[in-house]
N, C-alpha and C. Protein backbone atom coordinates (compact mmCIF):
# COMPACT_ATOMS: atom_id res chain seq x y z
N UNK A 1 123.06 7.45 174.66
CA UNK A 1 123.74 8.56 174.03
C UNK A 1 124.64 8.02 172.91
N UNK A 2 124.47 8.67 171.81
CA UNK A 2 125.12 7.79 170.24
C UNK A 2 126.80 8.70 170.63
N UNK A 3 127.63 7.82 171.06
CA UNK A 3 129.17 8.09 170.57
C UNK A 3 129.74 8.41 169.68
N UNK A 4 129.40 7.44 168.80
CA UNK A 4 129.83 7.39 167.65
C UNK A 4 129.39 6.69 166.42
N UNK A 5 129.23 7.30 164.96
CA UNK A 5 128.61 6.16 164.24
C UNK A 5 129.59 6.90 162.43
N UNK A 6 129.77 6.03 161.91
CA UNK A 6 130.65 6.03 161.05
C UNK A 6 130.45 4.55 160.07
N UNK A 7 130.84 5.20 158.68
CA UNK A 7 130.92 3.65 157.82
C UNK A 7 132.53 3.48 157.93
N UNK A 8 132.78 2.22 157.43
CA UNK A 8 134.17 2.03 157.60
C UNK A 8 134.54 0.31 156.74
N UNK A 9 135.60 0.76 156.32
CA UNK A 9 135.70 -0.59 155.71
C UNK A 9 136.91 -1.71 156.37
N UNK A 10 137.15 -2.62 155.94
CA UNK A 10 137.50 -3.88 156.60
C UNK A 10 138.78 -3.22 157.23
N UNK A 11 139.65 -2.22 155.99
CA UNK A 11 141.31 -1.81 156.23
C UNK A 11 141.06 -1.00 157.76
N UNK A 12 140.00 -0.34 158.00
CA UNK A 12 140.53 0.54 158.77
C UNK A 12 139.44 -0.04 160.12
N UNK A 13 139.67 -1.48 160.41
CA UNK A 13 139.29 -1.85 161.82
C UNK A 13 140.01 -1.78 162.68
N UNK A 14 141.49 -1.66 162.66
CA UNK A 14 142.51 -1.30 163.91
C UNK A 14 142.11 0.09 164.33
N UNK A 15 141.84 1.17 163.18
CA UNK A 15 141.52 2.36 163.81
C UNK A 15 140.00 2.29 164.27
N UNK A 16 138.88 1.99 163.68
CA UNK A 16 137.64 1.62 164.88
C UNK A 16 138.02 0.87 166.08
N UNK A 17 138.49 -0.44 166.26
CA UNK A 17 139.07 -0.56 167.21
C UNK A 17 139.46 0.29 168.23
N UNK A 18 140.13 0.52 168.32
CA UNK A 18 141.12 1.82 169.01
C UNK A 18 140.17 3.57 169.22
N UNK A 19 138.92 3.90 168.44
CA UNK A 19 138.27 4.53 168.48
C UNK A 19 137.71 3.84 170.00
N UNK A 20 136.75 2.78 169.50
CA UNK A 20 135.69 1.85 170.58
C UNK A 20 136.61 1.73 171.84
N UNK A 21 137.77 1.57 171.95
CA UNK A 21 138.05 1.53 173.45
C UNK A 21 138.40 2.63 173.99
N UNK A 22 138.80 4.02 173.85
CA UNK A 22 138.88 4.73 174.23
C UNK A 22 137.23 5.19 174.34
N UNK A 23 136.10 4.97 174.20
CA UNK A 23 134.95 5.68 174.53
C UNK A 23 134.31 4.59 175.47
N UNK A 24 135.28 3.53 175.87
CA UNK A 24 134.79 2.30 176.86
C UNK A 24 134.60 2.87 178.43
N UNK A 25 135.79 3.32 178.56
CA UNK A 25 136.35 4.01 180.06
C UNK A 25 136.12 3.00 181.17
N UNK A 26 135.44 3.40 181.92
CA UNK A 26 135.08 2.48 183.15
C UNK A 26 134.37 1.52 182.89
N UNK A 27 133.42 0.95 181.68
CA UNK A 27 132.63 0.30 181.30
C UNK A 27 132.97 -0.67 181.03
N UNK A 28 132.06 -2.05 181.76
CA UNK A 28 132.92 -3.37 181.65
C UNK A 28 132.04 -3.87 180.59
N UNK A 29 130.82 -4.00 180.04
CA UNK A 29 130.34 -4.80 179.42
C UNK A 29 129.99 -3.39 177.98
N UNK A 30 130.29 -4.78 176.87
CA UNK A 30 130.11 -3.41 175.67
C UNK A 30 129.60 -5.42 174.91
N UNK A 31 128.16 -4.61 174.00
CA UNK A 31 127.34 -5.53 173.47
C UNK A 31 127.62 -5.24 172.35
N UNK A 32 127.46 -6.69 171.09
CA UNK A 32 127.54 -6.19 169.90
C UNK A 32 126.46 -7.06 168.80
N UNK A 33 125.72 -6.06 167.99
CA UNK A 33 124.25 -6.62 167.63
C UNK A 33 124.70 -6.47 165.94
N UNK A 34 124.32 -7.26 165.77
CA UNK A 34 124.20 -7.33 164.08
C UNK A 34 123.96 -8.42 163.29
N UNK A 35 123.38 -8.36 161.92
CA UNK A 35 122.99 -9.84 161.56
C UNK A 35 124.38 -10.89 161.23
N UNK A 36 124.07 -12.07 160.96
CA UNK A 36 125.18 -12.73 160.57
C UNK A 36 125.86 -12.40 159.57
N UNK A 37 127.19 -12.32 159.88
CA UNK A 37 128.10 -11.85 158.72
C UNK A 37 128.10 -10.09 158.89
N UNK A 38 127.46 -9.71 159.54
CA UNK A 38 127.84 -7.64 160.21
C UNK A 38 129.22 -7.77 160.04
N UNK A 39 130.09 -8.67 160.88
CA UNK A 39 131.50 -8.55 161.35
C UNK A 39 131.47 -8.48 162.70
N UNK A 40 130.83 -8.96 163.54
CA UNK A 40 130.86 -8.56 165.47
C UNK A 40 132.00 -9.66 166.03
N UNK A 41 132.72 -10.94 165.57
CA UNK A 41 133.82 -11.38 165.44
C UNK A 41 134.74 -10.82 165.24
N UNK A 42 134.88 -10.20 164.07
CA UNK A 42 135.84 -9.94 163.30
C UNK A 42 136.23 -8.52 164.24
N UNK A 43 135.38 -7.85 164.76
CA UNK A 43 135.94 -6.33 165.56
C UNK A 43 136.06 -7.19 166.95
N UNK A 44 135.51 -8.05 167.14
CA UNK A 44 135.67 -8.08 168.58
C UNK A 44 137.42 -9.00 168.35
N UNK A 45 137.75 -9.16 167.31
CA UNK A 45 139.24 -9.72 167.46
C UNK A 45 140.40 -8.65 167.08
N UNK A 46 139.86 -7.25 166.73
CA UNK A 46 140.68 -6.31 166.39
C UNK A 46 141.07 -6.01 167.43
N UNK A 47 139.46 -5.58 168.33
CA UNK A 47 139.78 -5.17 170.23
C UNK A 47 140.85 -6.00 170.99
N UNK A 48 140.55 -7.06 170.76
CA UNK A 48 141.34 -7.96 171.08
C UNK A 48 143.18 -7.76 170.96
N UNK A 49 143.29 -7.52 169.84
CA UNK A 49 144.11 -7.70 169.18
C UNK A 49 144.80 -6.00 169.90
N UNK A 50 144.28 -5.06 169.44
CA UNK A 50 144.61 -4.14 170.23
C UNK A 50 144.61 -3.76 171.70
N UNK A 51 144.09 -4.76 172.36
CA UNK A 51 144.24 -4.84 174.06
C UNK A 51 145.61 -5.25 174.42
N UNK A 52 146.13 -6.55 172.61
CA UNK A 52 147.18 -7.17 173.21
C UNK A 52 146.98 -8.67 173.41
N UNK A 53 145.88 -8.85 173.25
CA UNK A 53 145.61 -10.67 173.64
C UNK A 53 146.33 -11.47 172.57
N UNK A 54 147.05 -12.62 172.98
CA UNK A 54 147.97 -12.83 172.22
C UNK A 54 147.23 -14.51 171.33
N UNK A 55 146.30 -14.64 172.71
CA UNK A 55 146.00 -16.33 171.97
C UNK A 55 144.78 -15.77 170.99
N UNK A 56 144.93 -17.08 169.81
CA UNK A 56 143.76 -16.77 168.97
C UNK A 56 142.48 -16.15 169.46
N UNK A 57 141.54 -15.43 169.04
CA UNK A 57 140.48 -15.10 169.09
C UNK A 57 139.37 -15.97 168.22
N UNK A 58 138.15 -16.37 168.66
CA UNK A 58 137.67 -16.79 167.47
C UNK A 58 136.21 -17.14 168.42
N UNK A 59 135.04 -17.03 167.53
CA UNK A 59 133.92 -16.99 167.66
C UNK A 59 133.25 -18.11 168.73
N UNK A 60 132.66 -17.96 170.56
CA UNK A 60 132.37 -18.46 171.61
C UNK A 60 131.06 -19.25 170.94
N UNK A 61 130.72 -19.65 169.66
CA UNK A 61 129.09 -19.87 169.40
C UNK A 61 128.85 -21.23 169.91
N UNK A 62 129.93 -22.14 170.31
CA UNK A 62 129.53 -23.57 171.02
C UNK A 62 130.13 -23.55 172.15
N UNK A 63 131.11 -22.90 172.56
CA UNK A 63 131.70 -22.76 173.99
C UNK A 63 131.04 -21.85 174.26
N UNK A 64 130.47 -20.69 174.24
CA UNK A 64 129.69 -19.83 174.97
C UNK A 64 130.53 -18.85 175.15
N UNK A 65 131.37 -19.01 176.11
CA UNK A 65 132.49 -17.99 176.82
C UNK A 65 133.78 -18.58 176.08
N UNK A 66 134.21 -17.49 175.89
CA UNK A 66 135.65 -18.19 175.67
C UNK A 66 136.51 -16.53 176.63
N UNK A 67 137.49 -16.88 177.74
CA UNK A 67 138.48 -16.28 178.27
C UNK A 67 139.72 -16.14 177.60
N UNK A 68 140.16 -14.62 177.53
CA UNK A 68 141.25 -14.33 176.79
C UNK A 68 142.23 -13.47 177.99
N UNK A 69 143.60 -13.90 178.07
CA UNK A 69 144.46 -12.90 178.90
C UNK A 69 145.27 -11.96 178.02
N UNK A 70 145.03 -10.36 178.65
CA UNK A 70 145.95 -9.73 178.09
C UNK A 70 146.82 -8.93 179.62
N UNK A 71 147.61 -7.91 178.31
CA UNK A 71 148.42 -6.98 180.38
C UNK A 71 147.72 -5.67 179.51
N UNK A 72 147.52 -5.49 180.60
CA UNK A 72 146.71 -4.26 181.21
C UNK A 72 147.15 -3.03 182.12
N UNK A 73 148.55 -2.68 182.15
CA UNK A 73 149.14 -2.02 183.01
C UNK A 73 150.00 -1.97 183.31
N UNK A 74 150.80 -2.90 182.89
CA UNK A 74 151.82 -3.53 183.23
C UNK A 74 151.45 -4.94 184.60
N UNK A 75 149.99 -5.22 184.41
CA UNK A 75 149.98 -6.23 184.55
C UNK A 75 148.97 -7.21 184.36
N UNK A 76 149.05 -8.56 183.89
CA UNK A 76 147.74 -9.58 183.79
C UNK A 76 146.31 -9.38 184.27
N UNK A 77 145.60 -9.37 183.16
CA UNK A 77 143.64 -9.30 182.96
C UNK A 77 143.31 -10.34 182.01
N UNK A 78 142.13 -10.99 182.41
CA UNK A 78 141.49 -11.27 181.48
C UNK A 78 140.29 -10.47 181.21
N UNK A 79 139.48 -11.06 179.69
CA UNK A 79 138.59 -10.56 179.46
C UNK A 79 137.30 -11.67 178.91
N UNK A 80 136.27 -12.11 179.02
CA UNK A 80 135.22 -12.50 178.06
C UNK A 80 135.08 -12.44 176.69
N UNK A 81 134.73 -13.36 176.30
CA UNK A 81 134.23 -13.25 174.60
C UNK A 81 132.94 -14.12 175.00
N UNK A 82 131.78 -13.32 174.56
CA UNK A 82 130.43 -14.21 175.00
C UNK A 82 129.43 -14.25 174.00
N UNK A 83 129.08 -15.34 173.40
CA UNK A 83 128.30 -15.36 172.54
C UNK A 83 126.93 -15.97 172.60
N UNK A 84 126.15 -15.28 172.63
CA UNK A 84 125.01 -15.57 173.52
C UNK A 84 123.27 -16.33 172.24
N UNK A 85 124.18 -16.33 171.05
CA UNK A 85 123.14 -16.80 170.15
C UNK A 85 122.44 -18.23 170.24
N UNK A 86 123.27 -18.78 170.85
CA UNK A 86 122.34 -20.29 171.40
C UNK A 86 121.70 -19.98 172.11
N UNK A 87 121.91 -18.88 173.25
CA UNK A 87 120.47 -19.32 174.70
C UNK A 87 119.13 -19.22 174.13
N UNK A 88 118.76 -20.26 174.19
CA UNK A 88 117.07 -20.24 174.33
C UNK A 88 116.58 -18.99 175.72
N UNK A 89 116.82 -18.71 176.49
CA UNK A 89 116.46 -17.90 177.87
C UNK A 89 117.19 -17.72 178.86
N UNK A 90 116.65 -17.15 180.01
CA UNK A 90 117.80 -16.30 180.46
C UNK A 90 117.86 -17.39 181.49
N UNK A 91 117.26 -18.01 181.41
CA UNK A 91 117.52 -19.27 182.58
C UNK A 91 118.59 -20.30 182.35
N UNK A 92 118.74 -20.59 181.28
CA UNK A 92 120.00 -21.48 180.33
C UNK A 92 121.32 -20.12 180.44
N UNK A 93 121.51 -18.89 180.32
CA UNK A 93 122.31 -18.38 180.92
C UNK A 93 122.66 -17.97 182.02
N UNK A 94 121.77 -18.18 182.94
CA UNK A 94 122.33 -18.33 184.37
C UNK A 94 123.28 -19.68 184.68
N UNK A 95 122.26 -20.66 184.48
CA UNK A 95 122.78 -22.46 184.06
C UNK A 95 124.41 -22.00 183.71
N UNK A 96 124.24 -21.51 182.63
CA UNK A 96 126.02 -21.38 181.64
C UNK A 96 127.14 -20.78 182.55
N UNK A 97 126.70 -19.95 183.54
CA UNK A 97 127.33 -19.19 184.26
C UNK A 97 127.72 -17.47 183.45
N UNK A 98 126.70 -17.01 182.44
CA UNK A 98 126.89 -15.81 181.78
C UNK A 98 126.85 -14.61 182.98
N UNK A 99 126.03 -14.63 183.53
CA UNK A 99 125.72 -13.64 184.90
C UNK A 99 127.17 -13.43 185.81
N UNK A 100 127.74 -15.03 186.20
CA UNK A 100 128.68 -14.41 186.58
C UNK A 100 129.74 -13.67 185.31
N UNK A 101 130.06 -13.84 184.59
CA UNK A 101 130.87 -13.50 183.73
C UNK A 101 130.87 -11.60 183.70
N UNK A 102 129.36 -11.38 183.41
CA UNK A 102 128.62 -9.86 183.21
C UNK A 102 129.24 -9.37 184.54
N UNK A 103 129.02 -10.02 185.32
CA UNK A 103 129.39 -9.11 186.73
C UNK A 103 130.72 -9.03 187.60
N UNK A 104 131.54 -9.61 186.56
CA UNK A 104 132.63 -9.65 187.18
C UNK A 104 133.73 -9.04 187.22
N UNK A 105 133.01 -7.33 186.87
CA UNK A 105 134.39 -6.42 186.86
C UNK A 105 135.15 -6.85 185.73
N UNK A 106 135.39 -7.97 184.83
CA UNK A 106 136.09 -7.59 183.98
C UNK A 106 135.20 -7.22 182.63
N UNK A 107 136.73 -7.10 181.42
CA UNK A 107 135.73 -6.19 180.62
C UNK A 107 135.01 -7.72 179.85
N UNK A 108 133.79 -7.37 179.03
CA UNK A 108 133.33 -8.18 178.37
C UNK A 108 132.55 -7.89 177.25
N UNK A 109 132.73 -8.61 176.20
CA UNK A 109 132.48 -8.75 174.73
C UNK A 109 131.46 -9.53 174.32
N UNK A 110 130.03 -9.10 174.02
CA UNK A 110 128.93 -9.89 174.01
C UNK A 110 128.39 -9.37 172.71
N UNK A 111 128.19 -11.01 172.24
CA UNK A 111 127.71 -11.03 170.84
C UNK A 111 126.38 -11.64 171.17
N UNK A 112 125.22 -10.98 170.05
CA UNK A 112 123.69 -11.30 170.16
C UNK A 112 123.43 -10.92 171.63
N UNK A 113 123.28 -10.04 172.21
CA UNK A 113 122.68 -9.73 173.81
C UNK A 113 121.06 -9.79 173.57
N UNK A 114 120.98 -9.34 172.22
CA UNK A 114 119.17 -9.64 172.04
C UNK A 114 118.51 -10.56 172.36
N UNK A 115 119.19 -11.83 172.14
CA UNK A 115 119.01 -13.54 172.23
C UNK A 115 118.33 -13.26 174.15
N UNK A 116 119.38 -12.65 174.91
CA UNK A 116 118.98 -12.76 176.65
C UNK A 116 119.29 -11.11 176.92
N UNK A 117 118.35 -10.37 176.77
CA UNK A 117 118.40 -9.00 177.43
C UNK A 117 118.26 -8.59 178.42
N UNK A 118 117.64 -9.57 179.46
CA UNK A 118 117.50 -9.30 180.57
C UNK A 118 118.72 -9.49 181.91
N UNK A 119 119.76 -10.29 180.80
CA UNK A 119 120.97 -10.56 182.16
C UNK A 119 122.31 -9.26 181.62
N UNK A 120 121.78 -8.35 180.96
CA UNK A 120 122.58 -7.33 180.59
C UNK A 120 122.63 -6.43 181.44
N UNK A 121 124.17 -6.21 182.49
CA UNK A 121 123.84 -4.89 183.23
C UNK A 121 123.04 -3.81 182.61
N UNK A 122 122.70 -3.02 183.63
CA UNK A 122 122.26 -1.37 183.45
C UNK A 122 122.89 -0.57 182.47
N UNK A 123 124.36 -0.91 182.95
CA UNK A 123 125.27 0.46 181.91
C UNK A 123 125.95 -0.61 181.31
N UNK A 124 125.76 -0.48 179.91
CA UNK A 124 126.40 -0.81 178.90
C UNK A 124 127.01 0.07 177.47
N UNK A 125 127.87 -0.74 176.85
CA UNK A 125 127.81 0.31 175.41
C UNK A 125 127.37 -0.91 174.45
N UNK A 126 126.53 -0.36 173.64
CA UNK A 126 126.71 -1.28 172.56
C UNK A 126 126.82 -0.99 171.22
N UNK A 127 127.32 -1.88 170.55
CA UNK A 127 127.84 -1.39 169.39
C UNK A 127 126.61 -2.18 168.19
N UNK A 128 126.09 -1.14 167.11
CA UNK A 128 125.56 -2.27 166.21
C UNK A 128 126.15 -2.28 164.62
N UNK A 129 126.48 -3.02 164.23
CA UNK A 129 126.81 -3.36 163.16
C UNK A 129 125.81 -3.33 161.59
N UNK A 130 126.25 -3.04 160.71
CA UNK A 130 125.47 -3.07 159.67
C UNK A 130 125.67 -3.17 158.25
N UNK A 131 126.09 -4.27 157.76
CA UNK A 131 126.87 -4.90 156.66
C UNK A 131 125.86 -3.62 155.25
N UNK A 132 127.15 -3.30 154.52
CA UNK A 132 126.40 -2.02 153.27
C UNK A 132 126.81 -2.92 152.41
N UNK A 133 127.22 -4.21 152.40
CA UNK A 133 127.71 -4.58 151.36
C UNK A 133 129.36 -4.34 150.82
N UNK A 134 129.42 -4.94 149.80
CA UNK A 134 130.84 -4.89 149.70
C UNK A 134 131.87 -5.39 150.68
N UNK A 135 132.86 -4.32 150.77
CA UNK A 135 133.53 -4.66 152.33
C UNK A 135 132.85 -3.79 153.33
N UNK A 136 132.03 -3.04 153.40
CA UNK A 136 131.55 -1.67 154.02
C UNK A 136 130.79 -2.17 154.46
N UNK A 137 130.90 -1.38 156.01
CA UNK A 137 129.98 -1.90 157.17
C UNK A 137 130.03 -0.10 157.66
N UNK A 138 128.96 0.26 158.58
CA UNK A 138 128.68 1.01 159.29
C UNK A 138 128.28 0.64 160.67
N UNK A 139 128.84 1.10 161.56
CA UNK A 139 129.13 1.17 163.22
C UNK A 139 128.55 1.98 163.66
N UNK A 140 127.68 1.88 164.65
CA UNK A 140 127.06 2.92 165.68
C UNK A 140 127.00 2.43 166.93
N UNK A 141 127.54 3.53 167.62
CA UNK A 141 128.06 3.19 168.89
C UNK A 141 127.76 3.92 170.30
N UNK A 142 126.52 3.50 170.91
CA UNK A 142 125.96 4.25 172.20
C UNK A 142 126.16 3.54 173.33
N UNK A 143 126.07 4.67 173.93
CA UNK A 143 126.73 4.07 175.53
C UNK A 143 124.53 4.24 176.42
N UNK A 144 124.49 3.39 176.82
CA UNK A 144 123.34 2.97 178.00
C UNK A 144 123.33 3.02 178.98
N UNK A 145 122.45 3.91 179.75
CA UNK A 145 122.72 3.56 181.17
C UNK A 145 120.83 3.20 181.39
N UNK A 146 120.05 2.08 181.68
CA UNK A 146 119.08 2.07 182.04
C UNK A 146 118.94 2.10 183.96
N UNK A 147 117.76 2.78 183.89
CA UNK A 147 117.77 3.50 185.88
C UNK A 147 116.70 2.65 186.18
């Protein structure tokens, strides 16, 4: 089901941001697809940034996972940053420990899920990205539930 889809330029990623998590809700894993240079970094550090995470953010492409703490309630969460463009297969992300990560109730931020589609829960949102050039990108944003 398409949420949401909108062009938008670089100034107004705090407000996409802040759009994308309020249409998250209960949903722990939200995917983000686009070619290199879309921006799926660059929003996944706005989210970030608007969750509250205080340590740098910055692209998992040789660590894989990178763990970020924010508060959440008035109290301590972490979250995933997962970048999944190295796995050769879904067997090298089991190896990595991505599976546990996906399933662990917290929320998580997955860049390239195309790379391993098969260790992607059922219900997801994902977001895809689509560089127009310039500073302008367009966002579309559906929520998944496969049965």
């Amino acid at each position: 089901m398409l949420l949401l889809e909108k062009q938008y330029g670089m100034d107004e990623l705090p407000t996409i941001a802040t759009e994308l998590l309020k249409v998250v809700n209960e949903i722990r894993v939200i995917t983000f697809k686009g070619e290199m240079g879309a921006g799926k970094t660059t929003l996944v550090s706005a989210l970030c940034k608007e969750l509250g995470v205080i340590d740098p953010v910055s692209s998992p492409t040789f660590a894989i996972v990178n763990e970020y703490a924010y508060l959440f309630e008035d109290s301590n969460a972490s979250l995933f940053h997962i970048d999944l463009y190295r796995m050769e297969d879904e067997d090298e992300a089991r190896r990595a420990g991505i599976e546990e990560c996906l399933y662990s109730g917290k929320l998580c931020f997955v860049e390239w899920p195309q790379r391993v589609p098969s260790i992607i829960p059922d219900e997801f949102i994902q977001v895809e990205l689509e560089y127009d050039g310039q500073a302008s990108r367009t966002i579309r944003i559906v929520s998944i539930k496969n049965d």
